[in-house]
Protein backbone atom coordinates (compact mmCIF):
# COMPACT_ATOMS: atom_id res chain seq x y z
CA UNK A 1 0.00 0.00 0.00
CA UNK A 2 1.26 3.57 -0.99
CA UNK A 3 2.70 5.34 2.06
CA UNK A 4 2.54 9.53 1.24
CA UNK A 5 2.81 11.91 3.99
CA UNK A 6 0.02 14.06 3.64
CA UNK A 7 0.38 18.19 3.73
CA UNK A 8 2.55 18.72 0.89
CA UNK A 9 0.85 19.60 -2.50
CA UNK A 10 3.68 21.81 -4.49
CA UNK A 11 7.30 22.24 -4.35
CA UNK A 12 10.03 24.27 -5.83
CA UNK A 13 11.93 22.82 -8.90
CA UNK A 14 14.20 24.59 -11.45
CA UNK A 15 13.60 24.11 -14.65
CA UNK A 16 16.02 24.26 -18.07
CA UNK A 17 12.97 25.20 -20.23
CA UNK A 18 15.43 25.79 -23.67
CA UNK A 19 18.71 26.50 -24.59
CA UNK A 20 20.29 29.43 -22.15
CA UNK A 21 17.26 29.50 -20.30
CA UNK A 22 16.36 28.70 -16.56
CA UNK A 23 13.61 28.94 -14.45
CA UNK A 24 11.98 28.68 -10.64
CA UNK A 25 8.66 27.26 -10.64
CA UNK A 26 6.03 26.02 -8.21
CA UNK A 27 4.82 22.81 -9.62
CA UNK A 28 3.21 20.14 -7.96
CA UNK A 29 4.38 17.51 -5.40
CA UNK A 30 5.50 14.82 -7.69
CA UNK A 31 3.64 11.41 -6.06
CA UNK A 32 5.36 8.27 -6.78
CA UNK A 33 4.08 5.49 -8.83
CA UNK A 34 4.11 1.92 -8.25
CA UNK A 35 7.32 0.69 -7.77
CA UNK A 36 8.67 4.77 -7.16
CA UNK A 37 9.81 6.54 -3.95
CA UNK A 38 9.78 10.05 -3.92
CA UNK A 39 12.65 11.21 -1.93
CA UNK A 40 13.09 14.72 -0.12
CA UNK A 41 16.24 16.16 -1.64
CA UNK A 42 19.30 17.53 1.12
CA UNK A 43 21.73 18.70 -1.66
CA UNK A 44 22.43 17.83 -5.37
CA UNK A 45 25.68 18.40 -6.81
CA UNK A 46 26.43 20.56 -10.18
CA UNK A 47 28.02 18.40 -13.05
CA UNK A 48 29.28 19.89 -15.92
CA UNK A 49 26.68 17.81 -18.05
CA UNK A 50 24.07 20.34 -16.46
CA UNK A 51 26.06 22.78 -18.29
CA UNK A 52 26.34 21.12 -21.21
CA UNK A 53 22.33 20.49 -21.37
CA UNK A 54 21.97 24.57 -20.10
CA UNK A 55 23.30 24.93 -23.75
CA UNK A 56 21.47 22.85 -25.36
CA UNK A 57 24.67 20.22 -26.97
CA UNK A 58 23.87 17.12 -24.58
CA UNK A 59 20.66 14.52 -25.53
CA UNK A 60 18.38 16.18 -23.24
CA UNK A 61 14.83 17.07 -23.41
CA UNK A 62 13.21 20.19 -22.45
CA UNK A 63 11.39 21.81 -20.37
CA UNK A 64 13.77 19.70 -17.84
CA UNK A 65 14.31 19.66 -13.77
CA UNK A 66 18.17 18.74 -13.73
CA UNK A 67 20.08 17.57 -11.37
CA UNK A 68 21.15 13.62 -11.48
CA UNK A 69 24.27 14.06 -8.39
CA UNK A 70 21.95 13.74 -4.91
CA UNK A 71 21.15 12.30 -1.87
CA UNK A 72 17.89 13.25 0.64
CA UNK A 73 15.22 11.22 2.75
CA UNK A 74 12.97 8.83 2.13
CA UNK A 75 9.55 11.11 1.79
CA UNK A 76 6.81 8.74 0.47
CA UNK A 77 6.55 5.05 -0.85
CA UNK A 78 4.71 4.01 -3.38
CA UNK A 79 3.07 0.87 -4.55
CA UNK A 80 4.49 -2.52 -4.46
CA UNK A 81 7.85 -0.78 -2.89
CA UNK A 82 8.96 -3.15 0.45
CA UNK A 83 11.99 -2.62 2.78
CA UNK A 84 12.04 1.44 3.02
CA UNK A 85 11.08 3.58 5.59
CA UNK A 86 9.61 6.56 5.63
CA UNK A 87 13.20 9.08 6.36
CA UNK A 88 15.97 6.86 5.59
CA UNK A 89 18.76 8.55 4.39
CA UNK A 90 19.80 7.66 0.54
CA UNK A 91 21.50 8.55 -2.44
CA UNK A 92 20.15 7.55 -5.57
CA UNK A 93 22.12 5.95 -8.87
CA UNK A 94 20.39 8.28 -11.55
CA UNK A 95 20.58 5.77 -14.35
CA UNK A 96 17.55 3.79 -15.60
CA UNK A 97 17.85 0.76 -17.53
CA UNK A 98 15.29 -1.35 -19.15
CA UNK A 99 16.52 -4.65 -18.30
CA UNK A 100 15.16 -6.34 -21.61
CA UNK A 101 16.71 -4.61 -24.95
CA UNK A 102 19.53 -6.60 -26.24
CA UNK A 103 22.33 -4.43 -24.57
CA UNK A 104 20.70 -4.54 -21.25
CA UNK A 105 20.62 -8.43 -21.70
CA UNK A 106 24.47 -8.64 -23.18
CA UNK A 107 25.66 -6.93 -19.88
CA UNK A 108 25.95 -2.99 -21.64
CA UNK A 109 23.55 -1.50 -18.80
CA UNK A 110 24.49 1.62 -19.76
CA UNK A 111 23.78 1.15 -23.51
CA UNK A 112 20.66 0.23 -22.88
CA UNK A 113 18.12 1.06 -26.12
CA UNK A 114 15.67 2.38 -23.94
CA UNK A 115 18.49 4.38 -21.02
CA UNK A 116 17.79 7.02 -19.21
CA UNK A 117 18.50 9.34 -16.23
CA UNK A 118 16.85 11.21 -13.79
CA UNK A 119 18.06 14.86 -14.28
CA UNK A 120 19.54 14.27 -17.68
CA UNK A 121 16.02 12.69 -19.31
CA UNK A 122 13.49 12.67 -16.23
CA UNK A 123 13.06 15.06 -13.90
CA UNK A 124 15.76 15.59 -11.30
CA UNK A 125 16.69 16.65 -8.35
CA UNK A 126 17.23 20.76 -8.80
CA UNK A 127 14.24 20.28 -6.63
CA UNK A 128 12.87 19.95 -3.39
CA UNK A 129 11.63 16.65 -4.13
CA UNK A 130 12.12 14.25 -7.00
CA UNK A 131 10.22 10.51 -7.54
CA UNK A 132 12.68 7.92 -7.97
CA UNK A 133 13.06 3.88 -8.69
CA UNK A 134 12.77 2.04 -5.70
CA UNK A 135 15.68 0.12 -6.82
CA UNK A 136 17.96 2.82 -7.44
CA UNK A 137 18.48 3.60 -3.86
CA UNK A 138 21.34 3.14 -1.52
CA UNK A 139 21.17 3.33 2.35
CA UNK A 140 23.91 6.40 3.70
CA UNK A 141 24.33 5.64 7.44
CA UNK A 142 25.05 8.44 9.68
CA UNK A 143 28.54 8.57 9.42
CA UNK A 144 28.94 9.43 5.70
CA UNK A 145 27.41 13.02 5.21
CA UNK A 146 24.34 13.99 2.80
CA UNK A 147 27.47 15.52 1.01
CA UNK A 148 29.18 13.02 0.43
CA UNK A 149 26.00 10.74 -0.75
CA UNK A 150 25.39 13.43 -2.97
CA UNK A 151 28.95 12.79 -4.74
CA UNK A 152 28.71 8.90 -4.74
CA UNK A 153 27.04 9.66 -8.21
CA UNK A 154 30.10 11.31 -9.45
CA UNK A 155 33.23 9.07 -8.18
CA UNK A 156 31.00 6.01 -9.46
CA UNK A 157 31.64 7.11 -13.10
CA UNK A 158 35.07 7.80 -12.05
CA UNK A 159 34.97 3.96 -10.87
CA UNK A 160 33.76 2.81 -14.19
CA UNK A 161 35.94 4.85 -16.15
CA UNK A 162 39.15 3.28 -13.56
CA UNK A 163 37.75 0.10 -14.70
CA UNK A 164 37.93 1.08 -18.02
CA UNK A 165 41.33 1.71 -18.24
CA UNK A 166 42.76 -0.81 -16.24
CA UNK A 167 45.46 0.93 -14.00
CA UNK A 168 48.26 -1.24 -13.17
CA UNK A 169 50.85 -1.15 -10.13
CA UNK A 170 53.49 0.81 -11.17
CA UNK A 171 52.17 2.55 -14.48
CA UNK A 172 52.98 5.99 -14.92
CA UNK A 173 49.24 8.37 -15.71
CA UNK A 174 48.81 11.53 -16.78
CA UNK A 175 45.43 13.49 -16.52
CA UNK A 176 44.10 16.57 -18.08
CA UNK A 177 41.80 18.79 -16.32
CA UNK A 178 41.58 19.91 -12.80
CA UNK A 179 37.75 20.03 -12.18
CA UNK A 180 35.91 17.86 -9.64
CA UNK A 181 36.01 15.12 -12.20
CA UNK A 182 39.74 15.33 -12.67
CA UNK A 183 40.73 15.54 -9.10
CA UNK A 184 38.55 12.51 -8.39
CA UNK A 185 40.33 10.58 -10.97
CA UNK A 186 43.67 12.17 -9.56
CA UNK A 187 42.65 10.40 -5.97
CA UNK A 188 41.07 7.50 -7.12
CA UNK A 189 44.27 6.20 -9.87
CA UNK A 190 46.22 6.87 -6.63
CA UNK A 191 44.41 4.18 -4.92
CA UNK A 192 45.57 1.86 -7.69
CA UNK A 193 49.09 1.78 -7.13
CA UNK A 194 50.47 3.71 -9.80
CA UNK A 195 54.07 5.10 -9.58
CA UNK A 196 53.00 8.85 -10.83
CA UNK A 197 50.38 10.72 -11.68
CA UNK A 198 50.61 14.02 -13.26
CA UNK A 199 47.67 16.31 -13.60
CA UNK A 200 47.18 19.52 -16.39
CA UNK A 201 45.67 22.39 -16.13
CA UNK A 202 45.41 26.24 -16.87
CA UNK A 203 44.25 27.02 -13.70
CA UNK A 204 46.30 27.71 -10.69
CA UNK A 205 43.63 27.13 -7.96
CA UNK A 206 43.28 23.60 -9.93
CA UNK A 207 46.97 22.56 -9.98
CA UNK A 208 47.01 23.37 -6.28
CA UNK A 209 43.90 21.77 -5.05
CA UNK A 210 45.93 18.61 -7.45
CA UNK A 211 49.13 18.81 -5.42
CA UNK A 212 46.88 18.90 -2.10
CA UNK A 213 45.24 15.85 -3.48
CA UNK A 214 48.82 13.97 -3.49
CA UNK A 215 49.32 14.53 -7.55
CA UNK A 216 53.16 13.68 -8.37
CA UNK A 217 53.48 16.74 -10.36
CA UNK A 218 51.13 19.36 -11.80
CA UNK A 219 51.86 21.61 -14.92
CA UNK A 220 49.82 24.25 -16.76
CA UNK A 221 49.06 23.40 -20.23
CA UNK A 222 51.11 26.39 -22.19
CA UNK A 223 54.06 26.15 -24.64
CA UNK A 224 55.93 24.64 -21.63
CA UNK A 225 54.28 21.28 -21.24
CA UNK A 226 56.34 19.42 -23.54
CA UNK A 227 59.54 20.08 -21.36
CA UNK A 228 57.79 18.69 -18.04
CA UNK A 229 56.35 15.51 -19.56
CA UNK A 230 57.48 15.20 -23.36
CA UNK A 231 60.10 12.79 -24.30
CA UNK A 232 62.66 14.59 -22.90
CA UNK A 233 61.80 13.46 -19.30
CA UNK A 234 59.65 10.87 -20.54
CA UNK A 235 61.11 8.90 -23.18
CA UNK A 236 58.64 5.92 -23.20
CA UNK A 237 55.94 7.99 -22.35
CA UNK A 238 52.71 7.83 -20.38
CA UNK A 239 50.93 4.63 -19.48
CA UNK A 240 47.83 5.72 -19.19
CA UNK A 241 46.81 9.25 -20.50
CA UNK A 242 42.87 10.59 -19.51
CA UNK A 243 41.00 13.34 -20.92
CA UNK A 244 38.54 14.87 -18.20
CA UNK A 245 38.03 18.12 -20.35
CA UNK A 246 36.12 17.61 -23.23
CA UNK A 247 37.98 20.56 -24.88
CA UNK A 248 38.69 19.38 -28.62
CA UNK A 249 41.89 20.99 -28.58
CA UNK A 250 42.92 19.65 -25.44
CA UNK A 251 41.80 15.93 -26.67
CA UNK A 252 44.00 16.21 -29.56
CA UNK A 253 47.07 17.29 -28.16
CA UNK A 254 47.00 14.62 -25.19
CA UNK A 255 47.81 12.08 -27.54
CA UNK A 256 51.02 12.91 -28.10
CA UNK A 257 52.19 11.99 -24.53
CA UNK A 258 50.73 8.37 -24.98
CA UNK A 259 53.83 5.74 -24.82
CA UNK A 260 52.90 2.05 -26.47
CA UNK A 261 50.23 0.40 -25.37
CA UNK A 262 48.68 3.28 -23.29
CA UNK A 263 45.13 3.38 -22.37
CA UNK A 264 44.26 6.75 -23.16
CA UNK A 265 40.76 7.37 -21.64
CA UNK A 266 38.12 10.11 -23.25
CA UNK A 267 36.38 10.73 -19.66
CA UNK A 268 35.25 14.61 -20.54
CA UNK A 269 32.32 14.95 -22.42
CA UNK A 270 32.98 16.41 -25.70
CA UNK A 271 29.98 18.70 -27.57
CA UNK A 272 28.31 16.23 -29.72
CA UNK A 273 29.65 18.30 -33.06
CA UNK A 274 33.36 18.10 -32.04
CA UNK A 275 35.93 16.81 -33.97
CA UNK A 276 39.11 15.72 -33.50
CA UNK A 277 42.45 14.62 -35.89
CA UNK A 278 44.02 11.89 -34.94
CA UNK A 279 46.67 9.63 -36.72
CA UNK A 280 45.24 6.51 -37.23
CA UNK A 281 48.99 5.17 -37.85
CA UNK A 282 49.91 5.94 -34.51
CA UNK A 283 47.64 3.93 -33.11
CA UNK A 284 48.30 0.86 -34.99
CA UNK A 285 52.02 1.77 -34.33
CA UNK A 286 52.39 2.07 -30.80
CA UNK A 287 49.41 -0.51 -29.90
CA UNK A 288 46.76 2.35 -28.59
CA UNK A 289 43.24 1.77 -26.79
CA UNK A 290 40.95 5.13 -27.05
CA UNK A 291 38.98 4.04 -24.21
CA UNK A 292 35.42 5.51 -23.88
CA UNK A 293 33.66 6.08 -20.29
CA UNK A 294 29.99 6.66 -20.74
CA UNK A 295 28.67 7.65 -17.08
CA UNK A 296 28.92 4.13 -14.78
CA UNK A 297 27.19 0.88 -14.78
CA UNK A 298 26.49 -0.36 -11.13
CA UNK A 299 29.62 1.07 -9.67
CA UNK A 300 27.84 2.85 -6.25
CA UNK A 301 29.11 -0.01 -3.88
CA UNK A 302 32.87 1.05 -5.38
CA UNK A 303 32.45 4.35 -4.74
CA UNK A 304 30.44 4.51 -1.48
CA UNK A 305 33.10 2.02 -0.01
CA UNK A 306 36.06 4.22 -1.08
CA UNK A 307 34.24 7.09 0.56
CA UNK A 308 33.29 5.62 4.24
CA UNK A 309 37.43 3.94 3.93
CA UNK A 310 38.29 7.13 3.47
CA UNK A 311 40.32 6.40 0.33
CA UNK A 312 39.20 9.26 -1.57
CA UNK A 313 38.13 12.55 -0.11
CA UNK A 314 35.92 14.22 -1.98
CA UNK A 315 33.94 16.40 0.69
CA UNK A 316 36.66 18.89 0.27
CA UNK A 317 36.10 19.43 -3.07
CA UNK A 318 33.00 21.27 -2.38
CA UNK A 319 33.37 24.83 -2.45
CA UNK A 320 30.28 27.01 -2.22
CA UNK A 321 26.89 25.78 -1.44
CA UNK A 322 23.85 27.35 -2.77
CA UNK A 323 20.13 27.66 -2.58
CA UNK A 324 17.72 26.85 -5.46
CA UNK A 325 16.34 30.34 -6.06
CA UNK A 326 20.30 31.10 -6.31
CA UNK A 327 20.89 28.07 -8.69
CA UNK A 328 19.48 29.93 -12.01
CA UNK A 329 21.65 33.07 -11.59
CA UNK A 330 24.73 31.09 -10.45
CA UNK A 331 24.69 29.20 -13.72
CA UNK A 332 23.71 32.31 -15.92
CA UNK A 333 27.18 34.17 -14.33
CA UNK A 334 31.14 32.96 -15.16
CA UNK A 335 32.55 30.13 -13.70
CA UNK A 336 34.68 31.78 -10.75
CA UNK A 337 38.05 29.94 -11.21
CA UNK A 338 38.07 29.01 -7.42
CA UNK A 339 34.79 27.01 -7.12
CA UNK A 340 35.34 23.31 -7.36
CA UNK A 341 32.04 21.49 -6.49
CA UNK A 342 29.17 23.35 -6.36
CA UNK A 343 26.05 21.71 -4.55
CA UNK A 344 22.88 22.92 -4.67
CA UNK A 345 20.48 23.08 -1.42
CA UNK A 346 17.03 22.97 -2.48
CA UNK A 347 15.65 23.16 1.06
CA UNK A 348 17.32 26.59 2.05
C-alpha cells in the first residue's frame, strides 16, 4: 500500500525550459508510482553535463528539472515498494535501464536502447523533491554526510571509467583537467598503485587543489608542457593518459604523450559536433586503446566504499553551497576559477 505523507501539495523545482534558459517554478508535489519513492532532496551536486544540457549540446529534453548528483530522505513510498522507511537517508544511482533490450541483456547497462537518467532525461533533483526507482536507492548511514551521498554519483563514473582503463601497479598516468572530475580521478588512480600521476591544467587554484590531493606533479598546459612531460623526461611515455576536459583541442594534443600500449581514456564529455584529428597510424604503431567512459554501470558499492574507507576525499572538493532560487543566476554568471564542487540546497 502507498505510504505519502500528507500536507505537501507543491514544491520548488528549477527548470532548463530551452537552450540558455532557466527557471523557478512552483509545480506540484511529484507522487510516486508503483514501484517509485519520492525522496526529499538535502543537496544535489552541479556536473558539468548540467552545463552542457543549459546549452542545449547534450541529448536532453526540455522543459527539464536537472540535477542527477543527490542524496535526501525517504519522503513517500509508493506501490508494491517493500523494505524502506519513511526518512531513511539515501543517495540515488540516476541511471535507468530497461533490463530487456539486447544491450541490457548482453551486460551494456548503460547502452541500454531504452536508457535514461533522472536529471539528464526525467526530472531531477534541482528540486525539493524528486520521484525515484525504488531500486535505485542506496542506504547512507550516519557517518557518511548527505554531502558526500550526494557525490557517490560522481566518483561512481570515475569507478567505471578506472575500470575502463585498467590501471596497473606501477604505471605511470597523466590526466588533463583539474575540475571535480579530474581531481577525483587524480585520488582515485592513486588508490591503484600507480608510480606517478601528473595532472594539467590552466588554472592555478586547480593545480594546487591537485598537489593537495597527493598529484606527483602538476603543470599548466602552455608552450611549456612538452619540457615537463614530453620525451625529454619521458622517453617511453605515459601509461595511461585521460581526458577529463572535453575541450577538442585539449583531446587532440593529449595524444602525443601516450607511450605504447597506453590506455588513453576520453572521460570529458565532448559537444556532440566536435571533432578531432588523430593519426590513425599511430595507433596501430604504438598498440593504442581510445577508451570511452559513458557515465557508470552499477559502480555505487565502489564508490560509497572508497568514501566511508576514506580512500578518496571528496567532501573537500565542495566549495560554495547554494540555494535553489540562487541556482538559475549562479549558472547564468562565469565560472569563478576558485569554485570546485558546487552543490545545490534545495531546502534553504
Amino acid at each position: 500500500m502507498a505510504q505519502t505523507l500528507t500536507g505537501v501539495e507543491t514544491m520548488k523545482a528549477a527548470f532548463y525550459k530551452d537552450p540558455h534558459k532557466m527557471s523557478v517554478e512552483e509545480i506540484p508535489y511529484p507522487e510516486p508510482g508503483p514501484g517509485e519513492v519520492t525522496v526529499k532532496v538535502a543537496c544535489c551536486g552541479i556536473c558539468g553535463t548540467d552545463y552542457h544540457i543549459l546549452e542545449g549540446d547534450f541529448i536532453s529534453p526540455y522543459p527539464l528539472i536537472g540535477g542527477h548528483e543527490f542524496s535526501g530522505t525517504v519522503h513517500s513510498i509508493g506501490e508494491g515498494v517493500s523494505g524502506w522507511s519513511g526518512g531513511e537517508r539515501v543517495a540515488v544511482d540516476p541511471s535507468v535501464y530497461c533490463g530487456e533490450c539486447y544491450h541490457c541483456r548482453n551486460n551494456q547497462f548503460n547502452h541500454c536502447k531504452n536508457w535514461n537518467a533522472i536529471g539528464v532525461t526525467l526530472n531531477g533533483a534541482f528540486a525539493e523533491y524528486v520521484k525515484v526507482p525504488a531500486k535505485n536507492l542506496y542506504r547512507l548511514p550516519d557517518h557518511v554526510s548527505f554531502e558526500e551521498g550526494a557525490l557517490i554519483e560522481p566518483l561512481s563514473c570515475v569507478a567505471y571509467g578506472l575500470n575502463r582503463v585498467e590501471a596497473r601497479f606501477g604505471e605511470k598516468a597523466v590526466i588533463f583537467g583539474g575540475g571535480p572530475m579530474g581531481l577525483m580521478l587524480l585520488q582515485a588512480i592513486k588508490t591503484s598503485g600507480v608510480s606517478e600521476v601528473i595532472l594539467v591544467d590552466i588554472a592555478e587554484q586547480k593545480l594546487e587543489l591537485a598537489r593537495q590531493f597527493g598529484a606527483t606533479a602538476v603543470y599548466r598546459n602552455d608552450e611549456s608542457l612538452d619540457s615537463h612531460i614530453g620525451p625529454g623526461k619521458y622517453p617511453n611515455g605515459f601509461d595511461i593518459v585521460v581526458d577529463a576536459t572535453g575541450i577538442p583541442k585539449v583531446i587532440e594534443g593529449m595524444f602525443r604523450f601516450a607511450g605504447p600500449r597506453a590506455r588513453i581514456l576520453q572521460f570529458g564529455v565532448a559537444p556532440r559536433d566536435s571533432k578531432i584529428s588523430i593519426n590513425p597510424f599511430d595507433i596501430y604503431h604504438k598498440d593504442w586503446k581510445y577508451l570511452g567512459s559513458m557515465a557508470l554501470m552499477f559502480n555505487f558499492y565502489q564508490a560509497f566504499f572508497a568514501i566511508e574507507q576514506k580512500r578518496v576525499d571528496i567532501g573537500s572538493l565542495v566549495t560554495r553551497k547554494i540555494g535553489l532560487d540562487e541556482f538559475a543566476v549562479y549558472m547564468a554568471s562565469p565560472k569563478d576559477p576558485k569554485d570546485c564542487k558546487v552543490l545545490v540546497y534545495p531546502g534553504r
